[in-house]
C-alpha atoms as a PDB file:
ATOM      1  CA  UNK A   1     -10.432   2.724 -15.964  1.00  0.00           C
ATOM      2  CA  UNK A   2      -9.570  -0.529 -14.542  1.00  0.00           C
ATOM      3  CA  UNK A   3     -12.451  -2.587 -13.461  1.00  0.00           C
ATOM      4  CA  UNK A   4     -11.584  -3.118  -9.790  1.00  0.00           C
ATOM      5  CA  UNK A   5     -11.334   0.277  -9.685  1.00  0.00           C
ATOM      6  CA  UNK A   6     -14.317   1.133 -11.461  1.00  0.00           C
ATOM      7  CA  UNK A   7     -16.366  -1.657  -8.273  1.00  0.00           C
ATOM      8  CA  UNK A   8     -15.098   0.455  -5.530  1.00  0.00           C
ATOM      9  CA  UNK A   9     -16.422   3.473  -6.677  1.00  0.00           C
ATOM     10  CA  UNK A  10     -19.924   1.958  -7.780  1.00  0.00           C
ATOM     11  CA  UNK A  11     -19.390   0.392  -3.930  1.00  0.00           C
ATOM     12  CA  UNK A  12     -18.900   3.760  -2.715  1.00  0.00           C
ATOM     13  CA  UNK A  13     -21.131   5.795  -4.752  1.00  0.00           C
ATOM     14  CA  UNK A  14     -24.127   3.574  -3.873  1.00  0.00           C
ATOM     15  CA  UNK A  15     -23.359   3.874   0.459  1.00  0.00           C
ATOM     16  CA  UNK A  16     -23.198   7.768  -0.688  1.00  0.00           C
ATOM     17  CA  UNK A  17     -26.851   7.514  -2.361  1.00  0.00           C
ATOM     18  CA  UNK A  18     -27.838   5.609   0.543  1.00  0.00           C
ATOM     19  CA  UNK A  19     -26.230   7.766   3.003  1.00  0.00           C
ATOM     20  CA  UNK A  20     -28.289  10.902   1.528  1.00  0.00           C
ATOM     21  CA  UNK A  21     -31.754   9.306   1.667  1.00  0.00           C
ATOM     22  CA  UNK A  22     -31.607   7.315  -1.666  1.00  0.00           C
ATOM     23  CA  UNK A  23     -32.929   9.979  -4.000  1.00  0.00           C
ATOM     24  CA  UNK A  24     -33.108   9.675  -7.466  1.00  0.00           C
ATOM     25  CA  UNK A  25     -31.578  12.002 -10.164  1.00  0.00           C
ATOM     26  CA  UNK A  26     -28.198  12.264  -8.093  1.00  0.00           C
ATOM     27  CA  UNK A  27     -26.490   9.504  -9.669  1.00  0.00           C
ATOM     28  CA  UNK A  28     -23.451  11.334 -11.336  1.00  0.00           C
ATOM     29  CA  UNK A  29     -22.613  13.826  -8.555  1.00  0.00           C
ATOM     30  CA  UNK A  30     -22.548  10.429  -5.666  1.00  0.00           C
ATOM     31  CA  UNK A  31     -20.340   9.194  -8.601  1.00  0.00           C
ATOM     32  CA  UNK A  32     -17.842  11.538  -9.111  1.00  0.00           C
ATOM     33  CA  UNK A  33     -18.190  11.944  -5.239  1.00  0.00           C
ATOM     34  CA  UNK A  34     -17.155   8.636  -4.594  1.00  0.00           C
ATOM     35  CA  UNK A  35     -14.691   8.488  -7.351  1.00  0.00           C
ATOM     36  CA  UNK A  36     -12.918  11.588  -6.095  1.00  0.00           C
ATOM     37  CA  UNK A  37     -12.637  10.548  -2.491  1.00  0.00           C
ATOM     38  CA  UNK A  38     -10.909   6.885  -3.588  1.00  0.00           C
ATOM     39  CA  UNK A  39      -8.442   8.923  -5.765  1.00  0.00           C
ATOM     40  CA  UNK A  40      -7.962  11.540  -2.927  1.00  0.00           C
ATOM     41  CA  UNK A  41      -6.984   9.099  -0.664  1.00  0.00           C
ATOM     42  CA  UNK A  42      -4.701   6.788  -3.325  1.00  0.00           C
ATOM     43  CA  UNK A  43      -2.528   9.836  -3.845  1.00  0.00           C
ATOM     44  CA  UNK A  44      -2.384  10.101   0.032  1.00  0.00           C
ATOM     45  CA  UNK A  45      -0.192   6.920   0.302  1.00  0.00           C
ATOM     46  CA  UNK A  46       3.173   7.234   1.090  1.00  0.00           C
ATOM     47  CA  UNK A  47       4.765   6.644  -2.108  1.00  0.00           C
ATOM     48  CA  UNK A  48       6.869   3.375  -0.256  1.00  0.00           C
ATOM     49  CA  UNK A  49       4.219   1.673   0.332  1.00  0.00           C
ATOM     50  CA  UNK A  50       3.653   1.283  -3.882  1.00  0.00           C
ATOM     51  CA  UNK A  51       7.190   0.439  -4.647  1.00  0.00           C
ATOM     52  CA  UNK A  52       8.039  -2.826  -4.493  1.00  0.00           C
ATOM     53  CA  UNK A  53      10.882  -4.158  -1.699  1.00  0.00           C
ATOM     54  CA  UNK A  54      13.979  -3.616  -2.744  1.00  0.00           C
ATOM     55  CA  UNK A  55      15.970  -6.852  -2.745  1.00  0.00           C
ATOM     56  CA  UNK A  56      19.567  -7.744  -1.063  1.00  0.00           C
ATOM     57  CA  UNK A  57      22.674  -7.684  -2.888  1.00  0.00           C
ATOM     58  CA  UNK A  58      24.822 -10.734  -2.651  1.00  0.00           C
ATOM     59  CA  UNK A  59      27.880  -8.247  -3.682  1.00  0.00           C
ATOM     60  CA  UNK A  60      29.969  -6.581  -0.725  1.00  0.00           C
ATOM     61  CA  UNK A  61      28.988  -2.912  -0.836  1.00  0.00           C
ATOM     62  CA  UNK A  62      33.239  -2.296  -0.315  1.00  0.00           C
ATOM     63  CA  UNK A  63      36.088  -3.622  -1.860  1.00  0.00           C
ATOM     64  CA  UNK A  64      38.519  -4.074   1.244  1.00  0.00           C
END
């Protein structure tokens, strides 16, 4: 797993233990909780928005 990957769902994970009274014990389901939503919402992207920008041809797109 890459590592900033990895920080945002430690990030989220702990504002999920905090946001269910900080109790202890719960560790792995706030993890995979937090770990699903960030992958949930990656896959929700539009698929354009990962690709890079395509870049302009200095050919002519005809031969006239």
């Amino acid at each position: 797993m890459e590592p900033a990957l990895a920080q945002r769902i430690r990030e989220r994970a702990y504002e999920i233990w905090n946001a269910t009274g900080r109790e202890d014990g719960r560790a792995d389901e706030h993890w995979l909780s937090a770990e699903r939503e960030l992958l949930v919402s990656a896959r929700r992207q539009p698929i354009a928005a990962k690709l890079p920008t395509p870049r302009k041809s200095s050919r002519p797109t005809s031969l006239r």
